[in-house]
N, C-alpha and C. Protein backbone atom coordinates (compact mmCIF):
# COMPACT_ATOMS: atom_id res chain seq x y z
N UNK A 1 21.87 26.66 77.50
CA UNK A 1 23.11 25.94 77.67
C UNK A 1 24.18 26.60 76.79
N UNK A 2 24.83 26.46 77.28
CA UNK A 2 26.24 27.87 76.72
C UNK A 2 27.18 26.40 75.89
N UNK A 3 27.89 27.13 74.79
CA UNK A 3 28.58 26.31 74.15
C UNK A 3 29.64 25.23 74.24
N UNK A 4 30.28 26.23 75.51
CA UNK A 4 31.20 24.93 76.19
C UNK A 4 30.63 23.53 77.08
N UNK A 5 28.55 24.18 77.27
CA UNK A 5 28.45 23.14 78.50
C UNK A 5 28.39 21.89 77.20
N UNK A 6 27.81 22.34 76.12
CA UNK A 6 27.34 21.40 75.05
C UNK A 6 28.21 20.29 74.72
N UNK A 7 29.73 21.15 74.73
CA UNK A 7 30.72 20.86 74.22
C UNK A 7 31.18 19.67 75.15
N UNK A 8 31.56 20.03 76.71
CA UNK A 8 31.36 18.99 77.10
C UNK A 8 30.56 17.68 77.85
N UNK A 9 29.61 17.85 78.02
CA UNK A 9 28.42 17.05 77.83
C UNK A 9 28.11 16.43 76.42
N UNK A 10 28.05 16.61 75.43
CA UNK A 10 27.60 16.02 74.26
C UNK A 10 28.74 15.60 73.34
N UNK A 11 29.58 16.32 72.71
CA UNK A 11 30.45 16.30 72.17
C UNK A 11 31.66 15.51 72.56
N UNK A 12 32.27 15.70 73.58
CA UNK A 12 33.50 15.11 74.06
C UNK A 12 33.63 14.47 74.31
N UNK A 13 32.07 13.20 74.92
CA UNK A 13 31.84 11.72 75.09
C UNK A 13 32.35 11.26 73.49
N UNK A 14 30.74 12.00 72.90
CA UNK A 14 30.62 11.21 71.42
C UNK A 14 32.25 11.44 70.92
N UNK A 15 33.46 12.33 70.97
CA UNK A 15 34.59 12.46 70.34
C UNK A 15 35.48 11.20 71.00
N UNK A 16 34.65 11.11 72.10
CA UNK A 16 36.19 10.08 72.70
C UNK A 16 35.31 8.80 72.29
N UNK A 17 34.53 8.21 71.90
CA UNK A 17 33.59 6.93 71.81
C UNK A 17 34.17 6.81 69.97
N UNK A 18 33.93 7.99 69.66
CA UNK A 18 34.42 7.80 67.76
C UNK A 18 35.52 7.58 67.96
N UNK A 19 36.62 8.52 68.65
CA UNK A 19 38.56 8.07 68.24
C UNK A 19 38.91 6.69 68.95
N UNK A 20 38.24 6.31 70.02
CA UNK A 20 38.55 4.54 70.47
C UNK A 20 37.52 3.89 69.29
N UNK A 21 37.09 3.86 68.31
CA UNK A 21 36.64 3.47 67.11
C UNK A 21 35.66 2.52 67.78
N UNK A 22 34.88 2.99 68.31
CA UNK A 22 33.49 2.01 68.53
C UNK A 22 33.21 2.06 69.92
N UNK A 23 31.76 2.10 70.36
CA UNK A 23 31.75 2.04 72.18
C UNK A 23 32.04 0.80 72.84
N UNK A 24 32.90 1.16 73.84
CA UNK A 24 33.46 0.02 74.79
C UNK A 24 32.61 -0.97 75.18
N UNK A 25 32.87 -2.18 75.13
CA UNK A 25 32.11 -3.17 76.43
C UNK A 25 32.75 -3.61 77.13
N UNK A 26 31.95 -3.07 78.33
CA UNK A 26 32.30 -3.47 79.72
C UNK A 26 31.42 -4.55 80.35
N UNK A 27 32.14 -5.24 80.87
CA UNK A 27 31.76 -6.77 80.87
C UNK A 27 31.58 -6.39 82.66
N UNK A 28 30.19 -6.82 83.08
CA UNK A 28 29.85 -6.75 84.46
C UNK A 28 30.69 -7.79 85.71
N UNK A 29 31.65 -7.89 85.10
CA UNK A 29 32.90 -8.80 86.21
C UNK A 29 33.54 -7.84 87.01
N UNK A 30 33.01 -6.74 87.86
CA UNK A 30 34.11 -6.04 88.77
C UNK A 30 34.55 -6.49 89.64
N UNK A 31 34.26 -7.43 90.12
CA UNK A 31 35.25 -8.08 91.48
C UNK A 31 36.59 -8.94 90.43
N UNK A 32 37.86 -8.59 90.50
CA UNK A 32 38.63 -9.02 90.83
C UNK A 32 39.28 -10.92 90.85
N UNK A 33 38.44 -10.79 91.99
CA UNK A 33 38.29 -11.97 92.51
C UNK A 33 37.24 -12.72 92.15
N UNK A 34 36.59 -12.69 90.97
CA UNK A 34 35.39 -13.48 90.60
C UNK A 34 36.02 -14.06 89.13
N UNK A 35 36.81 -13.61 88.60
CA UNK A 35 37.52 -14.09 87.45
C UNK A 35 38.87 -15.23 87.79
N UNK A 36 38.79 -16.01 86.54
CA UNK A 36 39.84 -17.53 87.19
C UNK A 36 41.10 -16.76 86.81
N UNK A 37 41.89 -17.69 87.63
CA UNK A 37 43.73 -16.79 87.50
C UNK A 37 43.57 -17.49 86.34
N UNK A 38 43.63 -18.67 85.10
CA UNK A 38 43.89 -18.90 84.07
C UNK A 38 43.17 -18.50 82.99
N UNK A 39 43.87 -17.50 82.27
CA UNK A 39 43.35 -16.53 81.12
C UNK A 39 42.12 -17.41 80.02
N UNK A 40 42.57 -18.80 79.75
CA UNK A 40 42.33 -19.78 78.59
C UNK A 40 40.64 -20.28 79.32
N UNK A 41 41.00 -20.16 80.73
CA UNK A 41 39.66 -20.83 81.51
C UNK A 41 38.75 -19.63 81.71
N UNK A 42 39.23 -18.20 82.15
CA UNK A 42 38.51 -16.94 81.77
C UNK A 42 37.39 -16.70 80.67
N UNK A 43 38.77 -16.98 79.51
CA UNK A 43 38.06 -16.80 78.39
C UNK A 43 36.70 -17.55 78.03
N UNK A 44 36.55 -18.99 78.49
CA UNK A 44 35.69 -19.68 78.43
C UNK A 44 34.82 -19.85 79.02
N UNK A 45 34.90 -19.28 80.21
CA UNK A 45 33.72 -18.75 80.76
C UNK A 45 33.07 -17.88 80.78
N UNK A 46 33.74 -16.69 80.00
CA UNK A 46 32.89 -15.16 79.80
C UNK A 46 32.20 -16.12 78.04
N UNK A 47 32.78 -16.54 77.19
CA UNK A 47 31.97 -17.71 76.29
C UNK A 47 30.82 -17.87 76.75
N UNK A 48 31.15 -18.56 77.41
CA UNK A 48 29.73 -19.22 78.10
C UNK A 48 29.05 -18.80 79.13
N UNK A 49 29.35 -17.86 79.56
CA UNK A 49 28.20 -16.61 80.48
C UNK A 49 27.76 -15.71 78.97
N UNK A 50 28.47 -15.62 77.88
CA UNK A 50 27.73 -14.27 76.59
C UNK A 50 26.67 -15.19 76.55
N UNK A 51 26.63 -16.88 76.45
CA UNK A 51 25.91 -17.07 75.85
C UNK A 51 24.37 -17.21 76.87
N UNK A 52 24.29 -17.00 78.09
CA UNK A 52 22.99 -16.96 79.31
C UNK A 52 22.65 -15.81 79.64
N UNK A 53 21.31 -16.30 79.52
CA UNK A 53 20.20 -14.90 79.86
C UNK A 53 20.27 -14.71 81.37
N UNK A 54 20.64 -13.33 81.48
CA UNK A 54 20.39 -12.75 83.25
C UNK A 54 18.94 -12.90 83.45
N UNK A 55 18.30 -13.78 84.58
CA UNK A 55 17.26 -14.16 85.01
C UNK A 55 16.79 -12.92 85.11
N UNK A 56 17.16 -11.78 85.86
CA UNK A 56 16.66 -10.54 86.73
C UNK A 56 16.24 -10.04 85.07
N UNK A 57 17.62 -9.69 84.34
CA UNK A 57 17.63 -8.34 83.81
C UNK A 57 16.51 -9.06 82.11
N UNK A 58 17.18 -10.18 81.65
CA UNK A 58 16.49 -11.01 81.01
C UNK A 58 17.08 -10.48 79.30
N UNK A 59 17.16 -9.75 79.19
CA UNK A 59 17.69 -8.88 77.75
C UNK A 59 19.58 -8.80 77.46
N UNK A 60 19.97 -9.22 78.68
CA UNK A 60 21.47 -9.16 79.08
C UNK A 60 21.78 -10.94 79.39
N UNK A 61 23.45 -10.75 78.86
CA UNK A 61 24.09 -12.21 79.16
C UNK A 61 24.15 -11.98 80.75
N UNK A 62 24.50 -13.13 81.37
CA UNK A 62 24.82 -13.22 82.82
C UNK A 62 26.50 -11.81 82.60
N UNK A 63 27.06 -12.14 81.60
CA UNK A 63 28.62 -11.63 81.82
C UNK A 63 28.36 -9.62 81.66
N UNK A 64 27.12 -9.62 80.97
CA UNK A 64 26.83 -8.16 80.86
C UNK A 64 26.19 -7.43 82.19
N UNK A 65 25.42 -8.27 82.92
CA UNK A 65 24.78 -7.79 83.75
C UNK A 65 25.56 -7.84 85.24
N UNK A 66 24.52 -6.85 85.93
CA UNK A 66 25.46 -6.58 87.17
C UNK A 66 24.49 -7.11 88.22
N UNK A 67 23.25 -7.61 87.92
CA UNK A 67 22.52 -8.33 88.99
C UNK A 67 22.85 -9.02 90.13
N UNK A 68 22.72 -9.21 91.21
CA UNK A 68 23.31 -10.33 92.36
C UNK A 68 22.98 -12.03 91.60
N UNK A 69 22.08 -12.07 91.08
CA UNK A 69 21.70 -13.37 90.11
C UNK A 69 22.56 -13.75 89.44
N UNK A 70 22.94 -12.66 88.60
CA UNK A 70 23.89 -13.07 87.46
C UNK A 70 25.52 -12.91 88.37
N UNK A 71 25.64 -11.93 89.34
CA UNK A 71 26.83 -12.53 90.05
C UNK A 71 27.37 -13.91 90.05
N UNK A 72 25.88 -14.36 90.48
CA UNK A 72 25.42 -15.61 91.53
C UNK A 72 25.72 -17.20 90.28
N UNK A 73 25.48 -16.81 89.15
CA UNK A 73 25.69 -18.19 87.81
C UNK A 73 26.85 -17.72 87.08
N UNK A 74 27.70 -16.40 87.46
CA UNK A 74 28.70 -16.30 86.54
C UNK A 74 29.62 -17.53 87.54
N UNK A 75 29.54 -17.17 88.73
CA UNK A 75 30.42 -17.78 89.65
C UNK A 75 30.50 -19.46 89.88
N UNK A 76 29.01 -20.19 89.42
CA UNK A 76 28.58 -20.81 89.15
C UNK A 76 29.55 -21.89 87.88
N UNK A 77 29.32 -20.95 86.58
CA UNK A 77 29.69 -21.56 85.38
C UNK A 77 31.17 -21.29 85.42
N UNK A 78 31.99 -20.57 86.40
CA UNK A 78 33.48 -20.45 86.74
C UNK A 78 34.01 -21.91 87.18
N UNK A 79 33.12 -22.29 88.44
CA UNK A 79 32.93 -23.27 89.26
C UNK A 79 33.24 -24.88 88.22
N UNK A 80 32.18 -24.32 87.80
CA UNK A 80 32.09 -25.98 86.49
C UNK A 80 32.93 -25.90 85.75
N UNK A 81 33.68 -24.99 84.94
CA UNK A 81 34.61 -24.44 83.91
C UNK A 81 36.11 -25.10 85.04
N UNK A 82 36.06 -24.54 85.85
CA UNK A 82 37.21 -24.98 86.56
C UNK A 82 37.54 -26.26 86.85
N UNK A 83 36.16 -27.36 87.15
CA UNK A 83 36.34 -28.43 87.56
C UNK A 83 36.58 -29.13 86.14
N UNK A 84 36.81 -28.67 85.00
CA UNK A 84 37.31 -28.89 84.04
C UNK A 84 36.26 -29.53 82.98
N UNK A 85 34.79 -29.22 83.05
CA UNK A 85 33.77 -29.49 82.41
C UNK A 85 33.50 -28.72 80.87
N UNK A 86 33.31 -29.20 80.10
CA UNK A 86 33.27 -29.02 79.06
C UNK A 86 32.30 -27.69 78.40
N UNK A 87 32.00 -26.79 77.72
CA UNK A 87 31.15 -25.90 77.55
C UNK A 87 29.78 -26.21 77.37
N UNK A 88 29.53 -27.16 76.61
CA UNK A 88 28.51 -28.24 76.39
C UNK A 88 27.35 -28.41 78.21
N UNK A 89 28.48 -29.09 78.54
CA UNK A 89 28.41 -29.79 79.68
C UNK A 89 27.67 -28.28 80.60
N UNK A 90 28.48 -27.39 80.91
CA UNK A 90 27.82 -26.33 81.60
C UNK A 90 26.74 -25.97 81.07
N UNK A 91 26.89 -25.56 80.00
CA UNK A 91 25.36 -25.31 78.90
C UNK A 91 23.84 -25.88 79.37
N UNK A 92 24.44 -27.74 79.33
CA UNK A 92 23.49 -28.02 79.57
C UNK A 92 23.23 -28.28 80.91
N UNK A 93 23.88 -28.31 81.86
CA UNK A 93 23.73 -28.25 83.26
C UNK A 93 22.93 -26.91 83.67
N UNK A 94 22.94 -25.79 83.10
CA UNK A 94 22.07 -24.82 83.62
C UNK A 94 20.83 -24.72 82.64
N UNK A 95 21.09 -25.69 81.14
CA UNK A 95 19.34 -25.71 81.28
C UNK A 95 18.90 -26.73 81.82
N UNK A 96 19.20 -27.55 82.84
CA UNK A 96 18.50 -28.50 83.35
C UNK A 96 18.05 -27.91 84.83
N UNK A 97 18.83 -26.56 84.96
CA UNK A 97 18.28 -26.26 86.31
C UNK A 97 17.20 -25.16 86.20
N UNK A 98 17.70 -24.39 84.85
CA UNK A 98 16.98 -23.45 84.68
C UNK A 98 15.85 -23.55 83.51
N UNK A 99 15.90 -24.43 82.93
CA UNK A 99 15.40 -24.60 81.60
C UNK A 99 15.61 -23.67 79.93
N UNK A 100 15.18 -24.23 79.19
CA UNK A 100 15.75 -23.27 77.63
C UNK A 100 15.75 -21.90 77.66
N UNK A 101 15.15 -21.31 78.73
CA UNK A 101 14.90 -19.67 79.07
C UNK A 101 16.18 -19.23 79.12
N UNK A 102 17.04 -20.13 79.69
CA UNK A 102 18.49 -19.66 80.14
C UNK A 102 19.77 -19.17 79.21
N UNK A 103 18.80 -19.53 78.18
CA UNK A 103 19.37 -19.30 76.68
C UNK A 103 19.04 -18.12 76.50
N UNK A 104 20.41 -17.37 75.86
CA UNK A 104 19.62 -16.40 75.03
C UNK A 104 19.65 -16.84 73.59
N UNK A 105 19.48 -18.01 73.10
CA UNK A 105 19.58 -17.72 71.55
C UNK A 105 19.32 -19.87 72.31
N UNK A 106 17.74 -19.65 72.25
CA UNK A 106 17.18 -20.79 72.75
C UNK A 106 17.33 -21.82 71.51
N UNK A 107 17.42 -23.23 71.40
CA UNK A 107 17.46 -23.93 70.01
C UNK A 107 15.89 -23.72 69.54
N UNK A 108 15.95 -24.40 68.20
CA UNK A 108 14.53 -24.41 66.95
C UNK A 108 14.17 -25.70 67.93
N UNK A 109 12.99 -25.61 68.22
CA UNK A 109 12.06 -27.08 68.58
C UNK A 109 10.73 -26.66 67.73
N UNK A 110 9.71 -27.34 68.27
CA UNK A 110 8.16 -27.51 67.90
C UNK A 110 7.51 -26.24 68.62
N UNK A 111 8.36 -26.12 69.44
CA UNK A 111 7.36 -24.92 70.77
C UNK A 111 8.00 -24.10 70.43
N UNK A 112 9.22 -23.18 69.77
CA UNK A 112 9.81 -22.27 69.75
C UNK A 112 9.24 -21.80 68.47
N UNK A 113 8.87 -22.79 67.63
CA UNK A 113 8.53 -22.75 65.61
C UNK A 113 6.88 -22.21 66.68
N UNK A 114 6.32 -22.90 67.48
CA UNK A 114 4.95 -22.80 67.54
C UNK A 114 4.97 -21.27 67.98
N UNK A 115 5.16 -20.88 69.28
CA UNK A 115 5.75 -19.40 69.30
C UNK A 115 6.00 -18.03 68.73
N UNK A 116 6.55 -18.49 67.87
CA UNK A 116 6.88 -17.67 66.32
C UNK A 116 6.03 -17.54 65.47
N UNK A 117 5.42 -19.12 65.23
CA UNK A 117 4.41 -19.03 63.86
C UNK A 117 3.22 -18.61 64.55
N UNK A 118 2.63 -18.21 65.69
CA UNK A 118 1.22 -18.61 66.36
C UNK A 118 0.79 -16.75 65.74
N UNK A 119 1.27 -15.75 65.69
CA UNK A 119 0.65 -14.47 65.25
C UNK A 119 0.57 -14.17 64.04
N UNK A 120 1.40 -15.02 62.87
CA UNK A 120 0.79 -15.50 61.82
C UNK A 120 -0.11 -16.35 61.33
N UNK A 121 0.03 -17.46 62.45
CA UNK A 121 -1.38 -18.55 61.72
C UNK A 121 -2.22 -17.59 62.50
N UNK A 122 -3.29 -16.50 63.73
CA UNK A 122 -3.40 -15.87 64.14
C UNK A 122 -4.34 -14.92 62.44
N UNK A 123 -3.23 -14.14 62.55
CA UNK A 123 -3.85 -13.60 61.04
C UNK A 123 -4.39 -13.86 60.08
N UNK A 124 -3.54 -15.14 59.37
CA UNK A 124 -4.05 -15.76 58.31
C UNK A 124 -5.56 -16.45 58.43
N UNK A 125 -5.29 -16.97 59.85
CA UNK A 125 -6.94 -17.30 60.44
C UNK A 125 -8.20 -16.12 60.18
N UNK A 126 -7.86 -14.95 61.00
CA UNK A 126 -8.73 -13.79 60.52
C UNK A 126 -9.05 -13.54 59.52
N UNK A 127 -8.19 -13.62 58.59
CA UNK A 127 -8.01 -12.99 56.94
C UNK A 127 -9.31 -13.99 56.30
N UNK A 128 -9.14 -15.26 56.37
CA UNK A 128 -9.96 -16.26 55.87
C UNK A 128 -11.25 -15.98 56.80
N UNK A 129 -11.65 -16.04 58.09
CA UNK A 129 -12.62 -15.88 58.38
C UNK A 129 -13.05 -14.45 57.99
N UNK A 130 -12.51 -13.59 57.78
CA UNK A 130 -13.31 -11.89 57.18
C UNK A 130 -13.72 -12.48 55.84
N UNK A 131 -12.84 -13.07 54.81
CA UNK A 131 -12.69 -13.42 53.65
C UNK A 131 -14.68 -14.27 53.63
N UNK A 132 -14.28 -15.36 54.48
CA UNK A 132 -15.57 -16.32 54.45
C UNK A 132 -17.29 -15.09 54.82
N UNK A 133 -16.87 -14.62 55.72
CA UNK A 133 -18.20 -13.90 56.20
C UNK A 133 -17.91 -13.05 55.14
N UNK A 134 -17.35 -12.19 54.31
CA UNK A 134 -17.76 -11.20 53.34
C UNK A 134 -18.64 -12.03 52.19
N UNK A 135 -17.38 -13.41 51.54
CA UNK A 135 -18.31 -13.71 51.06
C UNK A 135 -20.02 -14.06 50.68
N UNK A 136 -20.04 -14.71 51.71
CA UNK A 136 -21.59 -15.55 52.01
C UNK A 136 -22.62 -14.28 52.48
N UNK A 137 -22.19 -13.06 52.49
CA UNK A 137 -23.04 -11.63 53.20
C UNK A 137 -24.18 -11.65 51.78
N UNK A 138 -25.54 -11.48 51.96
CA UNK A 138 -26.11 -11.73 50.90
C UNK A 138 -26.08 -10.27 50.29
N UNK A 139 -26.41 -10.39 49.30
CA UNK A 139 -25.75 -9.18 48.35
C UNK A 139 -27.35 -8.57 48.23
N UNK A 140 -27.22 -6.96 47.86
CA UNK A 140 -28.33 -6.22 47.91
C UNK A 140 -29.06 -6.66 46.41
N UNK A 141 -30.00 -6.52 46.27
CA UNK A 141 -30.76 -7.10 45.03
C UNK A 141 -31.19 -5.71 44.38
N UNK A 142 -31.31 -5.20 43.38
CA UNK A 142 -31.57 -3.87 42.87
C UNK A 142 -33.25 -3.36 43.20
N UNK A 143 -33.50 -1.91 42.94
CA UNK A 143 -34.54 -1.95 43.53
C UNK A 143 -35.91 -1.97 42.33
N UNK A 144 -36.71 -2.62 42.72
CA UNK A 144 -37.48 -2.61 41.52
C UNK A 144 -38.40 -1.37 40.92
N UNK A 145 -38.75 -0.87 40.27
CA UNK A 145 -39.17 0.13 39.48
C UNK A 145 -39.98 1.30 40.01
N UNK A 146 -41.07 0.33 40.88
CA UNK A 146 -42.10 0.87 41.95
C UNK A 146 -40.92 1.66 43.16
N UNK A 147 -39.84 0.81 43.82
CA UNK A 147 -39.28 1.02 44.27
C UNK A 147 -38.95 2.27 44.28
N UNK A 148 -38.08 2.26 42.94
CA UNK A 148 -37.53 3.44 43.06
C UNK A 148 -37.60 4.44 42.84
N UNK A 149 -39.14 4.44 42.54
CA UNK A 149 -39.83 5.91 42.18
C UNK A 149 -40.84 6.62 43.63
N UNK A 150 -40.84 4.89 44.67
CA UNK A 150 -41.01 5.53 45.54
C UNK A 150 -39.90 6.45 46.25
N UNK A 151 -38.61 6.03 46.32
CA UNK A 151 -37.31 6.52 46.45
C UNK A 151 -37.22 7.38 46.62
N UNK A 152 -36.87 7.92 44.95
CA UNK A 152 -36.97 9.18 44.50
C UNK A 152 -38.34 9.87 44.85
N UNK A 153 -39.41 9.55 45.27
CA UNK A 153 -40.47 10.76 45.89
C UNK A 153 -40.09 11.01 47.54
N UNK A 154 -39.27 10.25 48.13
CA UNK A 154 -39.04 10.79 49.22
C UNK A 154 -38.25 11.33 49.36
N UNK A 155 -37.13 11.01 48.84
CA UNK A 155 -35.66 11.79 48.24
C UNK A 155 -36.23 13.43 48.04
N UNK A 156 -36.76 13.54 47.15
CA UNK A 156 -36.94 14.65 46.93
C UNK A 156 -37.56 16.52 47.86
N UNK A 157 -38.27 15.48 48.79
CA UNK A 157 -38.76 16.14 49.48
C UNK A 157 -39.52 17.50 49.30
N UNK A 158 -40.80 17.38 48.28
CA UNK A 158 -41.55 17.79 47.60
C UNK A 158 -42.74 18.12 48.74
């Protein structure tokens, strides 16, 4: 690869990504027509699409992803946002359809703590059961005198 291809292929991205001082986000809304004419109601719904997991993509908000799914609940939480419903209110209207999955940043319950803690209690379980069976392993007893002079005559190989 010759210096100019380097130059622009490698270089001239990374130069234009450093002088706009940080990489862009582009928010998966290309239609136009899928965003509300009121900026204040926009805003509150790309809010509250950052905050839902794209079913398909699962690692992405609905507002990042370009899925037909996440098309499909941005347009959705526009819908509710418009009819003048509260953020709350949408929030919890799509975990009632979708359940806490729909979250990306799901609340603390019993099952989320259980979740979390289960590959530590997991370990700590092991640790104590290696711990218990090492202990109780009966220990070698030394060898007695006869022993070890038989030992040493085979050892030796005389």
């Amino acid at each position: 690869m010759s210096g100019k291809s380097v130059f622009r292929r490698v270089l001239l991205p990374l130069l234009v990504v450093v002088s706009i001082g940080g990489p862009v986000v582009a928010l998966a809304v290309d239609d136009p027509s899928e965003m509300l004419p009121d900026p204040k109601q926009e805003a509150r719904a790309e809010a509250i699409g950052a905050q839902l997991r794209c079913l398909v993509c699962q690692n992405e908000s609905i507002e990042d992803s370009s899925a037909g799914l996440a098309r499909d609940l941005r347009k959705v939480v526009r819908e509710h946002v418009s009819a003048g419903e509260s953020n709350r209110q949408v929030i919890d209207w799509m975990v009632a359809r979708y359940g806490n999955f729909i979250r990306l940043s799901p609340p603390v319950t019993i099952a989320t703590l259980l979740l979390w803690g289960m590959p530590v209690l997991a370990l700590v379980t092991g640790l104590v059961a290696a711990l218990l069976v090492f202990r109780r392993r009966p220990q070698a007893t030394p060898l007695s005198a006869a022993e070890q002079a038989r030992l040493d005559e085979l050892t030796r190989g005389d």
